[in-house]
C-alpha atoms as a PDB file:
ATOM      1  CA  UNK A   1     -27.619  36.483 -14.172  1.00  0.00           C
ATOM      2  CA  UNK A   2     -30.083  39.395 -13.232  1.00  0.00           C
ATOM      3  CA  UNK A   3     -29.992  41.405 -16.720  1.00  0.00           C
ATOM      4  CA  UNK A   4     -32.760  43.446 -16.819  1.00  0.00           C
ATOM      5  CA  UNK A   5     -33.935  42.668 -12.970  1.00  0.00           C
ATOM      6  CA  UNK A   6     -35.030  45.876 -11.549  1.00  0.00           C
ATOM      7  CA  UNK A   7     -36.755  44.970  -8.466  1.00  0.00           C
ATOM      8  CA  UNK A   8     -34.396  44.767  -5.530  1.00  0.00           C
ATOM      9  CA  UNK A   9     -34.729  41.578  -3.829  1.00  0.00           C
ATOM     10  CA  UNK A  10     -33.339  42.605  -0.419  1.00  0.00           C
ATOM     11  CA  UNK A  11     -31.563  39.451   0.493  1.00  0.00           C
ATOM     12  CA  UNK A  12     -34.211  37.512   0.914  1.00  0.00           C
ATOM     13  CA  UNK A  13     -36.261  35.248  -0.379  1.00  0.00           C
ATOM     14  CA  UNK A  14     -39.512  35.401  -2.538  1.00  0.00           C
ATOM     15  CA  UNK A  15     -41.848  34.730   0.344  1.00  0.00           C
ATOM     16  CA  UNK A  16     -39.827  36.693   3.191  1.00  0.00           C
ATOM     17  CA  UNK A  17     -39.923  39.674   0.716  1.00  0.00           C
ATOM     18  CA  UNK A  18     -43.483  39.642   0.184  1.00  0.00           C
ATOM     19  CA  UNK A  19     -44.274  39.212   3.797  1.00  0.00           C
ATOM     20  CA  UNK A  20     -41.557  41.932   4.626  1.00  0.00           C
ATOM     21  CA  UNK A  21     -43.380  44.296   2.196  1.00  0.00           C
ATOM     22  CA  UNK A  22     -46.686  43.189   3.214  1.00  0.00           C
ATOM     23  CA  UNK A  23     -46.257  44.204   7.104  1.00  0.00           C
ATOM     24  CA  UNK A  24     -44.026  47.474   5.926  1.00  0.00           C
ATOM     25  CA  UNK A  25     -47.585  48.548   3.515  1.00  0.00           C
ATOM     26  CA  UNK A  26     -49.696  47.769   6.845  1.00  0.00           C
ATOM     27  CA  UNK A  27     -47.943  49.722   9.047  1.00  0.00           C
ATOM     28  CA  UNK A  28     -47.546  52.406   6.272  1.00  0.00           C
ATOM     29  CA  UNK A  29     -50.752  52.797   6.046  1.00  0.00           C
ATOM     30  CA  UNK A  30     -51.963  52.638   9.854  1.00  0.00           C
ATOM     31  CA  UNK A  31     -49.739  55.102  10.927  1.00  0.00           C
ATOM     32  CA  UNK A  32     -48.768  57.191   7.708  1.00  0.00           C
ATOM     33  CA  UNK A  33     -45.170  57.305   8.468  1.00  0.00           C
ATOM     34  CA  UNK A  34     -42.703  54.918   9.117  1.00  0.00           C
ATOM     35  CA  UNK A  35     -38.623  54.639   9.436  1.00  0.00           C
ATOM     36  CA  UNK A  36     -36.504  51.958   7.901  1.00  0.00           C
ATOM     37  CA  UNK A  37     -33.481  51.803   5.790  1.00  0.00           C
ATOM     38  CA  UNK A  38     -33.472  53.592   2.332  1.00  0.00           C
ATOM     39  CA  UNK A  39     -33.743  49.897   0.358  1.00  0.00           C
ATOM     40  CA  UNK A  40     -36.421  48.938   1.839  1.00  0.00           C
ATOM     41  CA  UNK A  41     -38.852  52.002   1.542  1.00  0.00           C
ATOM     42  CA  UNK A  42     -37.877  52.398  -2.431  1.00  0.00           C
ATOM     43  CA  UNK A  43     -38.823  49.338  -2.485  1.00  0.00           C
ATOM     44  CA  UNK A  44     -42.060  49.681  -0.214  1.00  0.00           C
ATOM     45  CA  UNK A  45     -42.659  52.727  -2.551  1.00  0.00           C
ATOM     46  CA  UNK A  46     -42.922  50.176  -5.536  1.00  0.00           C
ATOM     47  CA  UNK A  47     -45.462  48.430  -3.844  1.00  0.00           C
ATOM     48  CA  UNK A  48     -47.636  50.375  -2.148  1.00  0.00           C
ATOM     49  CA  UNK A  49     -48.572  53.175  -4.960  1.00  0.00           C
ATOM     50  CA  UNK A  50     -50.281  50.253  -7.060  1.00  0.00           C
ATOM     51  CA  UNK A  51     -52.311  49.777  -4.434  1.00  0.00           C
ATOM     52  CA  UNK A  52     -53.222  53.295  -3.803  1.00  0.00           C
ATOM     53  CA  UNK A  53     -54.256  53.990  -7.082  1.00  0.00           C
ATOM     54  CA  UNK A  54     -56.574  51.294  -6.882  1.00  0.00           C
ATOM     55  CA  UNK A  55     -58.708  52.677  -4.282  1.00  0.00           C
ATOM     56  CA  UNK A  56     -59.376  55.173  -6.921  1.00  0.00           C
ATOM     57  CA  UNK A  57     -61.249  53.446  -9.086  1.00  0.00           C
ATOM     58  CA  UNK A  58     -65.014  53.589  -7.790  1.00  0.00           C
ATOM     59  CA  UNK A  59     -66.963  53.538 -10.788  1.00  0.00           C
ATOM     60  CA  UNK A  60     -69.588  51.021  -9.366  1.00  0.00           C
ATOM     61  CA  UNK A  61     -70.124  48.437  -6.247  1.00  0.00           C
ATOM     62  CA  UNK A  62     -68.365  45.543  -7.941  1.00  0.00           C
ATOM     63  CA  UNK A  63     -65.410  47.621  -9.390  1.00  0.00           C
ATOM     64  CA  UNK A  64     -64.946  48.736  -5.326  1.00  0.00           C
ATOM     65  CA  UNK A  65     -65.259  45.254  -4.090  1.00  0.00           C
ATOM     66  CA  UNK A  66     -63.095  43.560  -6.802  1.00  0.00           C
ATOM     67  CA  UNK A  67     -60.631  46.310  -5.491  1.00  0.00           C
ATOM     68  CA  UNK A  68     -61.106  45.517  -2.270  1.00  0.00           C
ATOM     69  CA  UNK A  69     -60.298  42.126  -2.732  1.00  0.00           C
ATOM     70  CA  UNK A  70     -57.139  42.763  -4.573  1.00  0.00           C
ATOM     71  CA  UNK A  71     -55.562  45.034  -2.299  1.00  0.00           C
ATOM     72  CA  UNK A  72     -56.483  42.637   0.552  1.00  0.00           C
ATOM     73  CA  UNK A  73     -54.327  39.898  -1.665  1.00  0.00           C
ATOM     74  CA  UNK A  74     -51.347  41.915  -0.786  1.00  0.00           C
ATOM     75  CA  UNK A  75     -52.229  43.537   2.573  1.00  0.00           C
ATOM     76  CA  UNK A  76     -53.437  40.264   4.425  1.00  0.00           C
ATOM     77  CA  UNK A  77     -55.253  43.016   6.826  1.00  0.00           C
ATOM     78  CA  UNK A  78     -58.732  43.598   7.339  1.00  0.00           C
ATOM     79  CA  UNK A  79     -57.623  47.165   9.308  1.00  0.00           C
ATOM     80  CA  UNK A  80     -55.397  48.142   6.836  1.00  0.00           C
ATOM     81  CA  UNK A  81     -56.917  47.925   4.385  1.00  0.00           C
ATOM     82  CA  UNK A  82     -60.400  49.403   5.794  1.00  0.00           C
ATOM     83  CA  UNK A  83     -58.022  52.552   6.715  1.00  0.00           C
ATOM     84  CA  UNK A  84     -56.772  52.868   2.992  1.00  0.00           C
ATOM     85  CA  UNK A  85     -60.000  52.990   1.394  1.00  0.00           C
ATOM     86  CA  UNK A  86     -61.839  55.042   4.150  1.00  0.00           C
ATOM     87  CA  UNK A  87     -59.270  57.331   5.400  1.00  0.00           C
ATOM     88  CA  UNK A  88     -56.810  57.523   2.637  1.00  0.00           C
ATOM     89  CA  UNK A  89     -58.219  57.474  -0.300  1.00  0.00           C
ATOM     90  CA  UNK A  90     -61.051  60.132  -0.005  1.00  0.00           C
ATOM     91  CA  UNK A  91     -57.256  62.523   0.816  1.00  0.00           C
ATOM     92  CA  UNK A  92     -55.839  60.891  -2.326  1.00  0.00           C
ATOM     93  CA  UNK A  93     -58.800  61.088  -4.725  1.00  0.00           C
ATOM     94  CA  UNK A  94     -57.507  64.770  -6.792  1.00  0.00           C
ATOM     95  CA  UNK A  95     -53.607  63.436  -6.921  1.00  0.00           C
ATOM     96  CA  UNK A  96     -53.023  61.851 -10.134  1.00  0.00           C
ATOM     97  CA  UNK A  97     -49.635  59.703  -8.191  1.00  0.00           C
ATOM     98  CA  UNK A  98     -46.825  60.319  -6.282  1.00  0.00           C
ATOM     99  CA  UNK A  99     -48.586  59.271  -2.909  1.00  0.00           C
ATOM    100  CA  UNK A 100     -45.385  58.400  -0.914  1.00  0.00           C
ATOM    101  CA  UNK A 101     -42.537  60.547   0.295  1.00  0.00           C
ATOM    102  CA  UNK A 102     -38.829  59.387   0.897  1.00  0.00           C
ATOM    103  CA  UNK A 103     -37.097  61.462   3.080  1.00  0.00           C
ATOM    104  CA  UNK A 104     -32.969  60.053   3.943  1.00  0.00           C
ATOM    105  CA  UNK A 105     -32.121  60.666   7.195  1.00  0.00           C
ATOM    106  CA  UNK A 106     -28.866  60.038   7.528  1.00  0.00           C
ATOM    107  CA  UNK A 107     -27.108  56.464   8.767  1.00  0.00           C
ATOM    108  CA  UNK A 108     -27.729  54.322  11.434  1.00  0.00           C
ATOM    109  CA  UNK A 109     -25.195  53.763  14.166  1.00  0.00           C
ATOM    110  CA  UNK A 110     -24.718  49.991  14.687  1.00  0.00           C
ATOM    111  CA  UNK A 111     -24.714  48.956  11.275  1.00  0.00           C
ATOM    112  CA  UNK A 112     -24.015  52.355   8.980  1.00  0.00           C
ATOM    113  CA  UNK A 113     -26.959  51.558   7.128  1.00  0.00           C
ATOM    114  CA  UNK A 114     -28.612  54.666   5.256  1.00  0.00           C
ATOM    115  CA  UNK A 115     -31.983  55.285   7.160  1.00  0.00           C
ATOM    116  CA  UNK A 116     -35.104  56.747   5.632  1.00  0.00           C
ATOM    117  CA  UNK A 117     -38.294  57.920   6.608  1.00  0.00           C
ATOM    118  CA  UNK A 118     -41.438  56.743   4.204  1.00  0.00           C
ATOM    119  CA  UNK A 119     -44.780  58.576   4.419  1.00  0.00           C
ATOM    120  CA  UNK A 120     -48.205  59.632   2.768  1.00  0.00           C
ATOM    121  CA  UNK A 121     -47.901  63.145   1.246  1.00  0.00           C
ATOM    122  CA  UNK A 122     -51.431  64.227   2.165  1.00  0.00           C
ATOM    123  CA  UNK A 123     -51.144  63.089   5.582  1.00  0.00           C
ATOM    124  CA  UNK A 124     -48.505  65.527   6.164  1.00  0.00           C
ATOM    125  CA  UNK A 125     -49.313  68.580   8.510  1.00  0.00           C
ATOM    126  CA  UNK A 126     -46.351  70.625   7.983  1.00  0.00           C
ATOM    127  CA  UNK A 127     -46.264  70.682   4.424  1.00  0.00           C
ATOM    128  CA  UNK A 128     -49.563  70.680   3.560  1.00  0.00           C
ATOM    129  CA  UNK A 129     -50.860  73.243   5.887  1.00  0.00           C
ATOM    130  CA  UNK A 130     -47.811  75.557   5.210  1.00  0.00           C
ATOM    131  CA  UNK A 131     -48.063  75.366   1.221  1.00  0.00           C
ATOM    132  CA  UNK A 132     -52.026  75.687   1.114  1.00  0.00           C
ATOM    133  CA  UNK A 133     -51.799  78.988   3.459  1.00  0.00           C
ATOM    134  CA  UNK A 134     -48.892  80.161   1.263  1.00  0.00           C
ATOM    135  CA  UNK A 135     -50.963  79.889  -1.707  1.00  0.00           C
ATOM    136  CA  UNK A 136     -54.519  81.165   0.505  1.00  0.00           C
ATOM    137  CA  UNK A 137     -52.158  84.097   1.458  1.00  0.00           C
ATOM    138  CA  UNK A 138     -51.258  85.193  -2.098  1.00  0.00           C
ATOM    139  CA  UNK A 139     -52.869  86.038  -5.342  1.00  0.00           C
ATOM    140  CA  UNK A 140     -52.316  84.631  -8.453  1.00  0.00           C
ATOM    141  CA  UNK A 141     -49.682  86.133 -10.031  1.00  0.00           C
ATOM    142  CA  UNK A 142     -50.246  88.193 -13.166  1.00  0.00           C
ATOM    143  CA  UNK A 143     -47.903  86.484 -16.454  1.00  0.00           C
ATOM    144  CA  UNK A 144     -47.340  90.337 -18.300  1.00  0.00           C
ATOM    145  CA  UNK A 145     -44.830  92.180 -16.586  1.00  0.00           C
ATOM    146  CA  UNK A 146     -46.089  95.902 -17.622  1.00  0.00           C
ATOM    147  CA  UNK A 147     -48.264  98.106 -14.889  1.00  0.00           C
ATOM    148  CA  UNK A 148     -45.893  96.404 -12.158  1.00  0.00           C
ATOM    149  CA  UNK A 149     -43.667  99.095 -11.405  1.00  0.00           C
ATOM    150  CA  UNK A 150     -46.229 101.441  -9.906  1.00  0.00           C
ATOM    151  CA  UNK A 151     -47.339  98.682  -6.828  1.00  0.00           C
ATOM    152  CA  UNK A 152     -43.347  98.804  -5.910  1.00  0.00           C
ATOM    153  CA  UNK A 153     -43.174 102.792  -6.040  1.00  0.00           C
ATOM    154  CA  UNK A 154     -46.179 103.312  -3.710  1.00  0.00           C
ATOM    155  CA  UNK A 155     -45.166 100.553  -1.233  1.00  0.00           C
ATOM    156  CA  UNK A 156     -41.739 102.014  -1.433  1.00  0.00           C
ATOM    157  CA  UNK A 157     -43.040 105.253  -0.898  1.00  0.00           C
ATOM    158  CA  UNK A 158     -45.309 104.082   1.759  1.00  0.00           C
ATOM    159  CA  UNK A 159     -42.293 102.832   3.912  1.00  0.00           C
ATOM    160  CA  UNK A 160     -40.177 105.965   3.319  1.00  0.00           C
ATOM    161  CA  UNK A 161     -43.475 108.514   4.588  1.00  0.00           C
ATOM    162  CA  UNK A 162     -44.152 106.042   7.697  1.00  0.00           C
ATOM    163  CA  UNK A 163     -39.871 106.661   8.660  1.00  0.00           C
ATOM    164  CA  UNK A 164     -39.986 109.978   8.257  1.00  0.00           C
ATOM    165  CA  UNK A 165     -42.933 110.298  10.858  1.00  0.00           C
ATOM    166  CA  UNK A 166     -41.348 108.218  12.925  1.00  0.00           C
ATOM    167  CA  UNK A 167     -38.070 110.689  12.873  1.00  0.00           C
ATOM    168  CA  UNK A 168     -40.154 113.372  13.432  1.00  0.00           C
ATOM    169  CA  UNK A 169     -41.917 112.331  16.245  1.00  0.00           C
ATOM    170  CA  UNK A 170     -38.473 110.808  17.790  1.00  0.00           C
ATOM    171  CA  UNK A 171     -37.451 114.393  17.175  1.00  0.00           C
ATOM    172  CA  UNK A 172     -40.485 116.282  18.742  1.00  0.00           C
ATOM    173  CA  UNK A 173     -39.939 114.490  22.263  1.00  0.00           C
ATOM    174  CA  UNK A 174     -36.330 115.376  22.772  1.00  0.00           C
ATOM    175  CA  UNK A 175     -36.114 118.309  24.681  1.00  0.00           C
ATOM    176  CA  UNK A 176     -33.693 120.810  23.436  1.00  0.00           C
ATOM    177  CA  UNK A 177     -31.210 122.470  25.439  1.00  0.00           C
ATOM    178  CA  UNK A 178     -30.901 126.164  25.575  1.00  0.00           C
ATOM    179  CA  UNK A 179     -27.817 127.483  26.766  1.00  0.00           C
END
């Protein structure tokens, strides 16, 4: 019986499973985004964060290389896991979690199988850029709701002036006819 089992094994064996997870973190990691089926990257999400919280912890040399070591234990690769502590981490360093991003994509076509993409939030151009110009763009916004009123009237205002000159000039060009 599997009470209280919460990891999903994924049909396979310990060993396969580790190794499955293993090559899924690698190539995670090397390329920031990958595609496989919905299981398997909730389940690569389970594994992975671990991990890249502990190339957080820098505190001193043998704190780093114990780290090292650890997340080496469950990488097996030496590129891998030079990426995640040079490349990724220094990106990661101000989140306090939530490093991976599960986006479903539908199924797959041979086998109906629900497909998902896995990826590192930083490492995202299209949502990072496009939230940190949305918040470069505009102000913080004010929490008491009185003196707000008077911005609306004068940019309402503004708009009305700028279509009645626009009427008026549209006006001024036409020739009129006299009869």
């Amino acid at each position: 019986m599997r009470h209280g089992d919460k990891n999903n094994n994924l049909s396979r064996t310990a060993s396969h499973r580790k190794a499955l997870l293993m090559n899924l973190g690698c190539q995670l990691i090397t390329f920031k985004r990958i595609t496989t089926t919905l299981a398997k990257a909730k389940a690569l999400r389970t594994y992975i964060e671990p991990l890249i919280t502990k190339t957080k912890h820098t505190a001193t040399k043998e704190i780093i290389m114990h780290n090292h070591r650890i997340v080496f234990s469950y990488l097996n690769d030496k590129a891998a896991v030079k990426e995640l502590f040079t490349v990724v981490a220094p990106k990661i360093a101000s989140r306090p979690g939530g490093y991976t991003r599960i986006i479903k994509l539908g199924t797959r076509t041979g086998d109906n199988a629900e497909v998902a993409m896995i990826e590192l939030v930083d490492f995202n151009e299209i949502y990072g850029n496009s939230i940190s110009k949305i918040a470069a763009a505009e102000p913080a916004k004010k929490t008491r709701r009185s003196g707000g009123g008077a911005k609306k009237i004068t940019a309402d205002t503004s708009a009305v002036d700028e279509a009645v000159e626009v009427k008026e000039e549209a006006t001024e060009d036409k020739p009129t006819s006299e009869a």
